[in-house]
PDB file of N, CA and C in Angstrom:
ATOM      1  N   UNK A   1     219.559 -22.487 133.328  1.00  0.00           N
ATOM      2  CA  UNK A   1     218.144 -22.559 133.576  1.00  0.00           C
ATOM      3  C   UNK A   1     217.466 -21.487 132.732  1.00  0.00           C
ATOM      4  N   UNK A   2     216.174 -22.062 131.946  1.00  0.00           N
ATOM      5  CA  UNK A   2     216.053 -20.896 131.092  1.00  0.00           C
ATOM      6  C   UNK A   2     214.576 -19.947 131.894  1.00  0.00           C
ATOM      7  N   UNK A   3     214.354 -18.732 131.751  1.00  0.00           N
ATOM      8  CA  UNK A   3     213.476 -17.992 133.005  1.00  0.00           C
ATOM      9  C   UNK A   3     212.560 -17.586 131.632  1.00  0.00           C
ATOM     10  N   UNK A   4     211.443 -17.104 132.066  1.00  0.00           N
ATOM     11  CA  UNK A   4     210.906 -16.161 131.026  1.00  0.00           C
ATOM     12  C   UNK A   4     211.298 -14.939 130.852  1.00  0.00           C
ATOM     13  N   UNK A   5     211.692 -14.086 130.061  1.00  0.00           N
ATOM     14  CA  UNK A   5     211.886 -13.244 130.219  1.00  0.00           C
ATOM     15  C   UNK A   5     210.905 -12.472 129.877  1.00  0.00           C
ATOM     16  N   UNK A   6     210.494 -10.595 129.922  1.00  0.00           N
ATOM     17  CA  UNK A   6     209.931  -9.804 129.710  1.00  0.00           C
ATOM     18  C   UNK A   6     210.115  -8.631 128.455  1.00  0.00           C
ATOM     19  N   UNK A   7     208.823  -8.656 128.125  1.00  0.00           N
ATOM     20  CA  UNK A   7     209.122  -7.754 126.777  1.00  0.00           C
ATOM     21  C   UNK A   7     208.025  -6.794 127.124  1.00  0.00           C
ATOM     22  N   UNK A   8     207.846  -6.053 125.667  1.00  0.00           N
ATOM     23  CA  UNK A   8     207.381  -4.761 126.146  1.00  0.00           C
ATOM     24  C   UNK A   8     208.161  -3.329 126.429  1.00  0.00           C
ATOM     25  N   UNK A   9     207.541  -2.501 125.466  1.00  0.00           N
ATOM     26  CA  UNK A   9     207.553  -0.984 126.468  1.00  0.00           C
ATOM     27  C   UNK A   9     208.682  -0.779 127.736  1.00  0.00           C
ATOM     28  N   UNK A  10     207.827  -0.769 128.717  1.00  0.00           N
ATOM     29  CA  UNK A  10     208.139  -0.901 130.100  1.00  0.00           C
ATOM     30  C   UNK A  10     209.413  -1.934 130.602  1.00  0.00           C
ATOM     31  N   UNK A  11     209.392  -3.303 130.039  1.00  0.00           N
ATOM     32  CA  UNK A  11     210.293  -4.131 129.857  1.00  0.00           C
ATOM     33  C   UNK A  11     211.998  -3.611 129.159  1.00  0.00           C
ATOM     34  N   UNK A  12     211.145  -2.528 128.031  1.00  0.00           N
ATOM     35  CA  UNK A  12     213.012  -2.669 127.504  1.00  0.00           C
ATOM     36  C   UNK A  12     213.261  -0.781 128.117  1.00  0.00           C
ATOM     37  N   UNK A  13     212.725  -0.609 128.810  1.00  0.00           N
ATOM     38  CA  UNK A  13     213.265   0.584 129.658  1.00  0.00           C
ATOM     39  C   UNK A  13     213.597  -0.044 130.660  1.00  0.00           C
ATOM     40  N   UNK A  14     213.012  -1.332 131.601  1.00  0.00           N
ATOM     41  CA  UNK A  14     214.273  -1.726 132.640  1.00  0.00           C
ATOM     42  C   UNK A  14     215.027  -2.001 132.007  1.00  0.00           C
ATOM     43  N   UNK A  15     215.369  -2.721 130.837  1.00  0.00           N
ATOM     44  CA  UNK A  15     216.499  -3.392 130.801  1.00  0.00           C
ATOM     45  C   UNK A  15     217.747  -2.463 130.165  1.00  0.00           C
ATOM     46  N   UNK A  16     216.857  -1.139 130.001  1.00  0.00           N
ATOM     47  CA  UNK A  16     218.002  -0.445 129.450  1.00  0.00           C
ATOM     48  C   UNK A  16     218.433   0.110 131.044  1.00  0.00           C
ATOM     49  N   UNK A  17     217.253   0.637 132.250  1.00  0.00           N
ATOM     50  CA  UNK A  17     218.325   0.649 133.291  1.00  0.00           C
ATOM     51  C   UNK A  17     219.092  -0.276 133.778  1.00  0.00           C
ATOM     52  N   UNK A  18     218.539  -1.744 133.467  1.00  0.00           N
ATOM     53  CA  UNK A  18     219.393  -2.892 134.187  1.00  0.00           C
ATOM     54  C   UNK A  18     220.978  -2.658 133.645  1.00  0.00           C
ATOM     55  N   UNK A  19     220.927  -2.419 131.927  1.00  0.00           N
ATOM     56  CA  UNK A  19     222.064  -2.333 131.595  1.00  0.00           C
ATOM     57  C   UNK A  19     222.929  -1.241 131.604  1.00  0.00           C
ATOM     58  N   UNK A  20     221.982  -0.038 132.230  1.00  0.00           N
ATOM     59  CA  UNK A  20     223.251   0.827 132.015  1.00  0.00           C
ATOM     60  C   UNK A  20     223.729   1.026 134.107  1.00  0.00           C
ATOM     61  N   UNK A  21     223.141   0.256 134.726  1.00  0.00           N
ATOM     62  CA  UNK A  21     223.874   0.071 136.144  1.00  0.00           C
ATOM     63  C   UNK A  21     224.918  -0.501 136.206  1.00  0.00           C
ATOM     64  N   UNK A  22     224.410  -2.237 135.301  1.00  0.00           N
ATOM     65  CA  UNK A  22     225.500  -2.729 135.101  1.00  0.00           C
ATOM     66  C   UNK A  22     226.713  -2.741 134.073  1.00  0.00           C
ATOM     67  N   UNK A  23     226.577  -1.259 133.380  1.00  0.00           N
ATOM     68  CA  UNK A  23     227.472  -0.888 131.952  1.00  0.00           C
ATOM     69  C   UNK A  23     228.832  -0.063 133.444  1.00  0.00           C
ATOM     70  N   UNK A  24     228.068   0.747 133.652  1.00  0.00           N
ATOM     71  CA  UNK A  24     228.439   1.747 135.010  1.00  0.00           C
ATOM     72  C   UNK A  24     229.568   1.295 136.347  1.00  0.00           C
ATOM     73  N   UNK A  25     228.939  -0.168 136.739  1.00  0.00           N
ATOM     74  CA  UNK A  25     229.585  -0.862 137.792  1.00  0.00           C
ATOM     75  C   UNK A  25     230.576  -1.352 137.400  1.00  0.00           C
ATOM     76  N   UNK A  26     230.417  -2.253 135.945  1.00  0.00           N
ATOM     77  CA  UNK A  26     231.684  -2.201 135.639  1.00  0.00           C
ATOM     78  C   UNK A  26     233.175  -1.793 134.966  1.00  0.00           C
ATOM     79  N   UNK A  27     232.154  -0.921 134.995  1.00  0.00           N
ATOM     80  CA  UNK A  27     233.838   0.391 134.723  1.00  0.00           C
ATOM     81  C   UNK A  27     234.400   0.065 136.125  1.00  0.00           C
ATOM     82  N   UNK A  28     233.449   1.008 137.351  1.00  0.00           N
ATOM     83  CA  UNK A  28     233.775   1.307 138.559  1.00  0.00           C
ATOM     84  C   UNK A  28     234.812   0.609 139.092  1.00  0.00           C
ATOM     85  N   UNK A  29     234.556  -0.625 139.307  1.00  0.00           N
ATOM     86  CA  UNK A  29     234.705  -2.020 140.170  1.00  0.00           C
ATOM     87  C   UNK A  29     235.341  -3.421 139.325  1.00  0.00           C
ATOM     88  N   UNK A  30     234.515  -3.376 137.900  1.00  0.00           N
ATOM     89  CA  UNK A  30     235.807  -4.127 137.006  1.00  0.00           C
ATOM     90  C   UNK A  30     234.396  -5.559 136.860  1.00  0.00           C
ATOM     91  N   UNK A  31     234.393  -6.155 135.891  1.00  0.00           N
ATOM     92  CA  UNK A  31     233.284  -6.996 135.710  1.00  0.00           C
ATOM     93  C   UNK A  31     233.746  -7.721 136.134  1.00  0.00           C
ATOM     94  N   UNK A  32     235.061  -9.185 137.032  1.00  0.00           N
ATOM     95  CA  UNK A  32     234.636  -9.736 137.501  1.00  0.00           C
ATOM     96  C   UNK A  32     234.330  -9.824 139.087  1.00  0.00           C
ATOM     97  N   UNK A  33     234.176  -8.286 139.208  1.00  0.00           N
ATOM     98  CA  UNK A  33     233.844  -8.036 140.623  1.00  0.00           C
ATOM     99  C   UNK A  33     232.070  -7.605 141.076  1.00  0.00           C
ATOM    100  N   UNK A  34     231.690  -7.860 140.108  1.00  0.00           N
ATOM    101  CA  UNK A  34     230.256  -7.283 139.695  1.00  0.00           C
ATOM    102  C   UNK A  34     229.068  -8.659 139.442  1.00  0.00           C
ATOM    103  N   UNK A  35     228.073  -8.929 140.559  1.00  0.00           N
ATOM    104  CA  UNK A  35     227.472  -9.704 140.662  1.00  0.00           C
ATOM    105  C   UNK A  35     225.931  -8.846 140.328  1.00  0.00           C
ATOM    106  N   UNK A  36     225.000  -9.780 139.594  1.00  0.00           N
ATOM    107  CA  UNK A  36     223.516  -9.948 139.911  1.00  0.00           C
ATOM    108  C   UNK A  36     223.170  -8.832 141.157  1.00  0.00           C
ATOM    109  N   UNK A  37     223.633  -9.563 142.096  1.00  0.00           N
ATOM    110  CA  UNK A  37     222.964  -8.975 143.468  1.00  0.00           C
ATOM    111  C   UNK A  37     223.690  -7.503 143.025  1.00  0.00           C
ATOM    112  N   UNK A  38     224.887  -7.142 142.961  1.00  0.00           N
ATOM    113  CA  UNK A  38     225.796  -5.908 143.158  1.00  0.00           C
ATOM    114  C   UNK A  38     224.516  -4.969 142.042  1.00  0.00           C
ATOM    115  N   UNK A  39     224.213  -4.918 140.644  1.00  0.00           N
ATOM    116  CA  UNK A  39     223.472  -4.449 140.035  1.00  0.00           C
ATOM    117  C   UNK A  39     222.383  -3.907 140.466  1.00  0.00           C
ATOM    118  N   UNK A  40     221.374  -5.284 140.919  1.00  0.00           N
ATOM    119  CA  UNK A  40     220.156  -4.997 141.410  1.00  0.00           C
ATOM    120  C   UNK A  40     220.085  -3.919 142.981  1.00  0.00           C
ATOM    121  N   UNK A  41     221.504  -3.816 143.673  1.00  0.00           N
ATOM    122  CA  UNK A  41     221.679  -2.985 144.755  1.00  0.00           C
ATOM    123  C   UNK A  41     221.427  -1.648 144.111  1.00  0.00           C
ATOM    124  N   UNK A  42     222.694  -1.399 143.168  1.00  0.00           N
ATOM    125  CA  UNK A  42     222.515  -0.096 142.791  1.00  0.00           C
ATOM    126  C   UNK A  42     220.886   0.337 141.829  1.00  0.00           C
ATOM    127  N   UNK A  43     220.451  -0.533 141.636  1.00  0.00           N
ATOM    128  CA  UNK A  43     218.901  -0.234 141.380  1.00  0.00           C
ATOM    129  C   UNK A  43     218.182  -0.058 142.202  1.00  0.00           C
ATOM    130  N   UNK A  44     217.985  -0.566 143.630  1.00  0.00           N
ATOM    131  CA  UNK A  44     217.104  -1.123 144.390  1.00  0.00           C
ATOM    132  C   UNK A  44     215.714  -1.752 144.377  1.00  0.00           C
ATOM    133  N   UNK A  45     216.427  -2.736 143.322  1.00  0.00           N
ATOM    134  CA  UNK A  45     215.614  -4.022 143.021  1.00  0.00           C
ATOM    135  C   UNK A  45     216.321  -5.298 143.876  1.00  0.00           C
ATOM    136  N   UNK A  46     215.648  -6.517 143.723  1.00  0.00           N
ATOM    137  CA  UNK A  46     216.151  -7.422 144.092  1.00  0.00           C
ATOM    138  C   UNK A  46     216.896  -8.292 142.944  1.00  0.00           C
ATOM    139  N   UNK A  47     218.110  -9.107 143.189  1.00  0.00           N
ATOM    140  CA  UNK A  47     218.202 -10.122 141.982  1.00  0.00           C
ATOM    141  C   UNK A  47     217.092 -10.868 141.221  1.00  0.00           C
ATOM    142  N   UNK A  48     216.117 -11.452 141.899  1.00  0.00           N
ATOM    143  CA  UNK A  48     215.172 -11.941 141.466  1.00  0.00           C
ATOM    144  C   UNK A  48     214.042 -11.400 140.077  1.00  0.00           C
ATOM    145  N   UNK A  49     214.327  -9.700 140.594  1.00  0.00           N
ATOM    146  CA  UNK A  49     213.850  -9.042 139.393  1.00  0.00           C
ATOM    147  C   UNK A  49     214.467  -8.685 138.342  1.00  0.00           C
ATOM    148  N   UNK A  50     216.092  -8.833 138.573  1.00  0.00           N
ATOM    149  CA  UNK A  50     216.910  -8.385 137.533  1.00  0.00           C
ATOM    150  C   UNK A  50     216.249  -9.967 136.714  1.00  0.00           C
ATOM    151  N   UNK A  51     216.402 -10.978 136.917  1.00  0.00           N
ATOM    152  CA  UNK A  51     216.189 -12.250 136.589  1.00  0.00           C
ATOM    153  C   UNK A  51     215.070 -12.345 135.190  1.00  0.00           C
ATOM    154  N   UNK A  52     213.720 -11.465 136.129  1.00  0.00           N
ATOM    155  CA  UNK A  52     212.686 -10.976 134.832  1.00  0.00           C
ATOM    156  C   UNK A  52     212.988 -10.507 133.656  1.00  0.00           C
ATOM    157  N   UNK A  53     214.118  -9.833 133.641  1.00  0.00           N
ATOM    158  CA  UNK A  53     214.721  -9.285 132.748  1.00  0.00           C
ATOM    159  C   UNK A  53     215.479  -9.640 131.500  1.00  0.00           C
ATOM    160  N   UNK A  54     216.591 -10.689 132.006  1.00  0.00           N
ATOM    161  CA  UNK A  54     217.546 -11.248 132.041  1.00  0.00           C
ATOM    162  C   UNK A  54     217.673 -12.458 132.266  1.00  0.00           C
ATOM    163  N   UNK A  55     217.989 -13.609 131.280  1.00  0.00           N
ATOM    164  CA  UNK A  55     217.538 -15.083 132.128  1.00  0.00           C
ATOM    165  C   UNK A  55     219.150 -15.466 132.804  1.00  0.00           C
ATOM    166  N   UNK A  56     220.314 -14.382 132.733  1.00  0.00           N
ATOM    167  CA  UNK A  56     221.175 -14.623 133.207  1.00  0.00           C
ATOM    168  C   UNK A  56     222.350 -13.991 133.445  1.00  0.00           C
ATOM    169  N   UNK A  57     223.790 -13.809 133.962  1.00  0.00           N
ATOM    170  CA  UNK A  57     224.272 -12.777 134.059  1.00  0.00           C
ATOM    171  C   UNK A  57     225.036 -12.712 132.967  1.00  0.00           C
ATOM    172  N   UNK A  58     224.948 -14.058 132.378  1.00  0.00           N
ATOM    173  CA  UNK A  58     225.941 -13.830 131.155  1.00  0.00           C
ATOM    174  C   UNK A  58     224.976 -12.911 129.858  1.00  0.00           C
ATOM    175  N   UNK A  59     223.604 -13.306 130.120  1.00  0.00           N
ATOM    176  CA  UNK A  59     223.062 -12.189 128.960  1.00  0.00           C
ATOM    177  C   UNK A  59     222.663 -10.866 129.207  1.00  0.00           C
ATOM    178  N   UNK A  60     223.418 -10.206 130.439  1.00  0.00           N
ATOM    179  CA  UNK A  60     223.713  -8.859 130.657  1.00  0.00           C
ATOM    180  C   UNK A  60     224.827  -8.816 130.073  1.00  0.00           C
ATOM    181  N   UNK A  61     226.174  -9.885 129.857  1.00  0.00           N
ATOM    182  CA  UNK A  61     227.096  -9.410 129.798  1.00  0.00           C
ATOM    183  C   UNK A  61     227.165  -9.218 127.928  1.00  0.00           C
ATOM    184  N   UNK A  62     226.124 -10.289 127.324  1.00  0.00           N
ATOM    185  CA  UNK A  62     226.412  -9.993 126.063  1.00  0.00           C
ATOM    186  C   UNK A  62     225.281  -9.074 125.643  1.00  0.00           C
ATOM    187  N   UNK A  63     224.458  -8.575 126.749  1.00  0.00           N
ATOM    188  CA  UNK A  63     224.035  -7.408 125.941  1.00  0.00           C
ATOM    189  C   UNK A  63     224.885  -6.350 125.554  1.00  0.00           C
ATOM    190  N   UNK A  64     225.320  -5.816 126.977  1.00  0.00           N
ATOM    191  CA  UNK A  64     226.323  -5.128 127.104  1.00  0.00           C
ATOM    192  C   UNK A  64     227.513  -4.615 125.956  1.00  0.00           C
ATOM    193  N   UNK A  65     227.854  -6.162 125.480  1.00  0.00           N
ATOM    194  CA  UNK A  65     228.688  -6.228 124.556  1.00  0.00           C
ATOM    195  C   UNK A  65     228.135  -5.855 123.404  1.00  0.00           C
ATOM    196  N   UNK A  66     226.830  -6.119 122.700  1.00  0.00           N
ATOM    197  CA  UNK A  66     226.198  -5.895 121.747  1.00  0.00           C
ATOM    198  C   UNK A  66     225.918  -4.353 121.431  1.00  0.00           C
ATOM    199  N   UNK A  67     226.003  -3.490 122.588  1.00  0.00           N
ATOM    200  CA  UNK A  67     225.563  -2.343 122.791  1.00  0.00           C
ATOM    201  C   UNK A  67     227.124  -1.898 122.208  1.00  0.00           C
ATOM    202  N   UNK A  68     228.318  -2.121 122.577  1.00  0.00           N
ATOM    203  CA  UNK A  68     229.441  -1.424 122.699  1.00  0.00           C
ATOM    204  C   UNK A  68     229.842  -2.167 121.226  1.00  0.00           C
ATOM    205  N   UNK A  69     229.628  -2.815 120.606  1.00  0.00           N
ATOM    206  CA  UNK A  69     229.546  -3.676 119.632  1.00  0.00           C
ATOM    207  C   UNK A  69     229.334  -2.331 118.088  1.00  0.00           C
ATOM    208  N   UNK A  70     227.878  -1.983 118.898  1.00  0.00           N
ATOM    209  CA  UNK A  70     227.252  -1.142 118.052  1.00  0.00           C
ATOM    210  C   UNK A  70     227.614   0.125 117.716  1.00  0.00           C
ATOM    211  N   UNK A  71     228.330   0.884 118.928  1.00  0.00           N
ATOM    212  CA  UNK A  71     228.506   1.640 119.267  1.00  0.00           C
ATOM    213  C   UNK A  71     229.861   1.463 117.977  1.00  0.00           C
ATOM    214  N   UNK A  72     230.775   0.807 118.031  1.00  0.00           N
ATOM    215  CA  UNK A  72     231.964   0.795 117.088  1.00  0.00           C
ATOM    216  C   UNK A  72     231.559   0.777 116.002  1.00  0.00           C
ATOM    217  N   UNK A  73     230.538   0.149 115.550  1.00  0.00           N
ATOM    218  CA  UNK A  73     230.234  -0.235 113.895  1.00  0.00           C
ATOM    219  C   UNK A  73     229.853   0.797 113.574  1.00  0.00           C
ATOM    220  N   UNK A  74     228.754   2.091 114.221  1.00  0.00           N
ATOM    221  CA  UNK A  74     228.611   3.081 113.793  1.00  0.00           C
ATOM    222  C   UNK A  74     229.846   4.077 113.220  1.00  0.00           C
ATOM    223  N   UNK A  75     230.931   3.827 114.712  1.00  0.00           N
ATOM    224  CA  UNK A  75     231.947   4.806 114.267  1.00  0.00           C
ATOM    225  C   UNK A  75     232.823   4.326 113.102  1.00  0.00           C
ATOM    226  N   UNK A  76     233.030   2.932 112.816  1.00  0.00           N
ATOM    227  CA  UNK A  76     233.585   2.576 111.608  1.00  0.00           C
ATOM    228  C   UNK A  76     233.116   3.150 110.320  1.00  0.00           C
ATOM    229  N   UNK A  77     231.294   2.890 110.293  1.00  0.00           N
ATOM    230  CA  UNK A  77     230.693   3.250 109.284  1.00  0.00           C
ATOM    231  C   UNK A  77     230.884   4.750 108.563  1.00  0.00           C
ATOM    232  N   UNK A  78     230.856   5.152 109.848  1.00  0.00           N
ATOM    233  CA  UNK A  78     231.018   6.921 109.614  1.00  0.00           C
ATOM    234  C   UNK A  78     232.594   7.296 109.242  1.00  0.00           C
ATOM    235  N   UNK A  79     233.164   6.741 109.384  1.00  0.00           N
ATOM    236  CA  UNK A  79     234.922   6.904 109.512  1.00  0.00           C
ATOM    237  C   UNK A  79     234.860   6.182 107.768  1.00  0.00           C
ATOM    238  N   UNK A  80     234.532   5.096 107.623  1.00  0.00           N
ATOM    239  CA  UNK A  80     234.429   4.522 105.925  1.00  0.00           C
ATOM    240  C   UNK A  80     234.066   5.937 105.217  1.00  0.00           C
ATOM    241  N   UNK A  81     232.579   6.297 105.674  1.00  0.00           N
ATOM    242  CA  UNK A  81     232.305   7.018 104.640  1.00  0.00           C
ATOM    243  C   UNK A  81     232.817   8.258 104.220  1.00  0.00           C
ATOM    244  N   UNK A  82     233.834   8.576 104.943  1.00  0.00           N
ATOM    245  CA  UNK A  82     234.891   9.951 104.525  1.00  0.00           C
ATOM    246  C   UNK A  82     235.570   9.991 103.088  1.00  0.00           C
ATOM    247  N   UNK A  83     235.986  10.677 102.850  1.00  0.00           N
ATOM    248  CA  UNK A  83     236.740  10.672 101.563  1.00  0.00           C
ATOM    249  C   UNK A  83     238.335  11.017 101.770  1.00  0.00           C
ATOM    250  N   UNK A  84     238.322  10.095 102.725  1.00  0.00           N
ATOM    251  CA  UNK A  84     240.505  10.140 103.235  1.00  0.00           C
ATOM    252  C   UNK A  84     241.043   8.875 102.721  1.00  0.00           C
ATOM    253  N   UNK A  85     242.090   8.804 102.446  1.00  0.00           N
ATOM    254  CA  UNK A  85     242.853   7.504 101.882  1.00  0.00           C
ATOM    255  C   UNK A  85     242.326   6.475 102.976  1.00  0.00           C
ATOM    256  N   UNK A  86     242.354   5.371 102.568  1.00  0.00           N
ATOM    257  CA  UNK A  86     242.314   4.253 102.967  1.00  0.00           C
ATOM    258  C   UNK A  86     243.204   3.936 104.266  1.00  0.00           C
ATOM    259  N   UNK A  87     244.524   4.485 104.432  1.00  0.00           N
ATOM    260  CA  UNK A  87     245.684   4.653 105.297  1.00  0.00           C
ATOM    261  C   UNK A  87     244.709   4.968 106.419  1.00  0.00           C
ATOM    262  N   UNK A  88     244.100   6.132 105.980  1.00  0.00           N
ATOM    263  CA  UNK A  88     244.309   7.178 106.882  1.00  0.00           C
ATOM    264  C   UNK A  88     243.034   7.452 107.748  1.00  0.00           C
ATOM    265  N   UNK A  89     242.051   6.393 107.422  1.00  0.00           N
ATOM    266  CA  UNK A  89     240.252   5.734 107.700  1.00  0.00           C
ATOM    267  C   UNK A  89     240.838   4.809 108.701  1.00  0.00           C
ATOM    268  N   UNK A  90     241.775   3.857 108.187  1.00  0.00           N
ATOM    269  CA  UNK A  90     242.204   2.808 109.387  1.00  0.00           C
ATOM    270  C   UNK A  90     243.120   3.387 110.685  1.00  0.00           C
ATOM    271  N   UNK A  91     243.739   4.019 110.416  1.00  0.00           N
ATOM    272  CA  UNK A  91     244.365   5.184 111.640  1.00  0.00           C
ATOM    273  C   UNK A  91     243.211   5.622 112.717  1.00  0.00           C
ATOM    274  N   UNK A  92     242.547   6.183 111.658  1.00  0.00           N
ATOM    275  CA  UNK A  92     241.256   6.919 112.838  1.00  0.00           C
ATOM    276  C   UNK A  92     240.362   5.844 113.576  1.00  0.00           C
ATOM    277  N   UNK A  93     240.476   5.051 112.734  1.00  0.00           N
ATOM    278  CA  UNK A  93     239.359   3.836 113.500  1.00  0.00           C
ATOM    279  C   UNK A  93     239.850   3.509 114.379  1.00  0.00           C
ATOM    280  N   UNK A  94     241.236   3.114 114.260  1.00  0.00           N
ATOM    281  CA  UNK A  94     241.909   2.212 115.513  1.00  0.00           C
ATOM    282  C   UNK A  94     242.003   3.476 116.575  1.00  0.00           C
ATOM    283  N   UNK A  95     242.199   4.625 116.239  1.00  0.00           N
ATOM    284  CA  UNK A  95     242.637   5.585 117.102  1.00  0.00           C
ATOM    285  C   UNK A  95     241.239   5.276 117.833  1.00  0.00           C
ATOM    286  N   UNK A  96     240.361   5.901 117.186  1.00  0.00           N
ATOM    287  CA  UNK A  96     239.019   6.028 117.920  1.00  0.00           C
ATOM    288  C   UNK A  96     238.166   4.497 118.637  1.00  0.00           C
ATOM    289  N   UNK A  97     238.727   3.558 118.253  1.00  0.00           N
ATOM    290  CA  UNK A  97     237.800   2.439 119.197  1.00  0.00           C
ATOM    291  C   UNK A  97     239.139   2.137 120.374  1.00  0.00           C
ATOM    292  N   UNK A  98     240.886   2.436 120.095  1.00  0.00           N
ATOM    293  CA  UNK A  98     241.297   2.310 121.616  1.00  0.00           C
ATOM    294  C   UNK A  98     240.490   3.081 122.441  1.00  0.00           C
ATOM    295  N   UNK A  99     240.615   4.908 121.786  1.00  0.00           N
ATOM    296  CA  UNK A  99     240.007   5.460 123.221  1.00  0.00           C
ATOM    297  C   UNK A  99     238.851   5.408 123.537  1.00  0.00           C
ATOM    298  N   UNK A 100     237.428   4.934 122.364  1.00  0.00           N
ATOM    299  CA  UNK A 100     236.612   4.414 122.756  1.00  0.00           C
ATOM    300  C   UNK A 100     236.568   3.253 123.941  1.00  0.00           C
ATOM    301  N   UNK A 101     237.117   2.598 123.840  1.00  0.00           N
ATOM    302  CA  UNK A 101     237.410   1.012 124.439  1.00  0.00           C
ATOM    303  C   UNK A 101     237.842   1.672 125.867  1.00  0.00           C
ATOM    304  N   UNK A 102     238.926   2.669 126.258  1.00  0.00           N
ATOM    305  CA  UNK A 102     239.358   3.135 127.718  1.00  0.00           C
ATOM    306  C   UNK A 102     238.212   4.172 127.769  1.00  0.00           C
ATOM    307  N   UNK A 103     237.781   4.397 127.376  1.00  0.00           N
ATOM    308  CA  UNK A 103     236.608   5.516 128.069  1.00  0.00           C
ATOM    309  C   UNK A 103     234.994   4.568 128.323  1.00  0.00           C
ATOM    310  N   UNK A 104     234.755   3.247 127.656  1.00  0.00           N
ATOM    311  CA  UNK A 104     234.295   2.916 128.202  1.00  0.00           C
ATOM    312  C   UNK A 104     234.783   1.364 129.187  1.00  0.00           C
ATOM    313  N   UNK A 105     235.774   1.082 129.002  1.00  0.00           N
ATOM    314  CA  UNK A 105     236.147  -0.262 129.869  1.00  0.00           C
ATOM    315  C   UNK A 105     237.377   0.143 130.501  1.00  0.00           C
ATOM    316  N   UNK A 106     237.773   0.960 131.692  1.00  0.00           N
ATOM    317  CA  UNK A 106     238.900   1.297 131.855  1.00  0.00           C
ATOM    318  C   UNK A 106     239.369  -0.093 133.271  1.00  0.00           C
ATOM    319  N   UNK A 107     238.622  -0.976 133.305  1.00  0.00           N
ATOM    320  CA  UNK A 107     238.999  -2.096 134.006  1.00  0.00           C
ATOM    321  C   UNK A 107     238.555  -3.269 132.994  1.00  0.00           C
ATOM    322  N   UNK A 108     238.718  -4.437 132.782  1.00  0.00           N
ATOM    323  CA  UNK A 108     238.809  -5.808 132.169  1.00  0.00           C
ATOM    324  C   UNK A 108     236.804  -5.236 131.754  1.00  0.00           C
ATOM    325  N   UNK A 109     236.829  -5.830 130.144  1.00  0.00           N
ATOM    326  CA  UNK A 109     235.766  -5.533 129.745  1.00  0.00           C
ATOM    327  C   UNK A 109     234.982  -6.907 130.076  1.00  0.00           C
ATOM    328  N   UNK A 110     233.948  -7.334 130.037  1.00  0.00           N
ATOM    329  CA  UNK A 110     233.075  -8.698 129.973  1.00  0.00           C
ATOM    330  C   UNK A 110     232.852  -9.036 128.237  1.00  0.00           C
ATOM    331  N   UNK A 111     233.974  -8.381 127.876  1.00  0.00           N
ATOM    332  CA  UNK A 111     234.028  -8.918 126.273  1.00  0.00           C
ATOM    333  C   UNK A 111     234.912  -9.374 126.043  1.00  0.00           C
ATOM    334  N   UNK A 112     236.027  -9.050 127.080  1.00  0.00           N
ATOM    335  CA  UNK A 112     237.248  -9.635 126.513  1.00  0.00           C
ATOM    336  C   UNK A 112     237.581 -10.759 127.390  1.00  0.00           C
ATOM    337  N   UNK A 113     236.704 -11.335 128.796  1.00  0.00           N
ATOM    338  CA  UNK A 113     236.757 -12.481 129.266  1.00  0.00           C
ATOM    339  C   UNK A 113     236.280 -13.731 129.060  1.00  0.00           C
TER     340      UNK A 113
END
């Protein structure tokens, strides 16, 4: 069902709290234990308003992803632009997006389901 969603200012500061409750919960609790309603609790909003936001839970989940998405490409970018062998750029990357990846998904990510 498609909702309107909200833009604006004001709009992408909820949705940056919408997303970082639900970035938060599911570490905690594990994303497929993490509902709409469970989010909007720890906000104390209702689902209905997360909804304004969000036309769904799956596009929390690929915001989410887009965010952690970003978060890697930076560290790749920055890890490229060193002046270390080629070896030794791909070492650090992988090093740094596992423990990236357990420091932020230490239960089942909503990226990898």
């Amino acid at each position: 069902m498609d909702r309107p969603v909200r833009t604006g200012k004001e709009s992408d500061e909820a949705r940056a709290r919408i997303l970082g409750a639900a970035e938060e919960r599911f570490r905690r609790v594990g994303h497929h234990r993490t509902s709409v309603a469970d989010i909007a609790a720890e906000l104390g909003m209702s689902p209905a308003n997360i909804y304004r936001f969000f036309p769904s839970r799956n596009a929390i989940n690929e915001s989410i992803c887009g965010r952690l998405m970003n978060q890697v490409a930076e560290i790749a970018f920055a890890i490229a632009r060193t002046d270390a062998p080629a070896g030794e750029k791909l070492d650090q990357l992988l090093t740094v997006v596992h423990h990236h990846s357990k420091r932020c998904w230490p239960r089942q990510s909503p990226c990898t389901s």
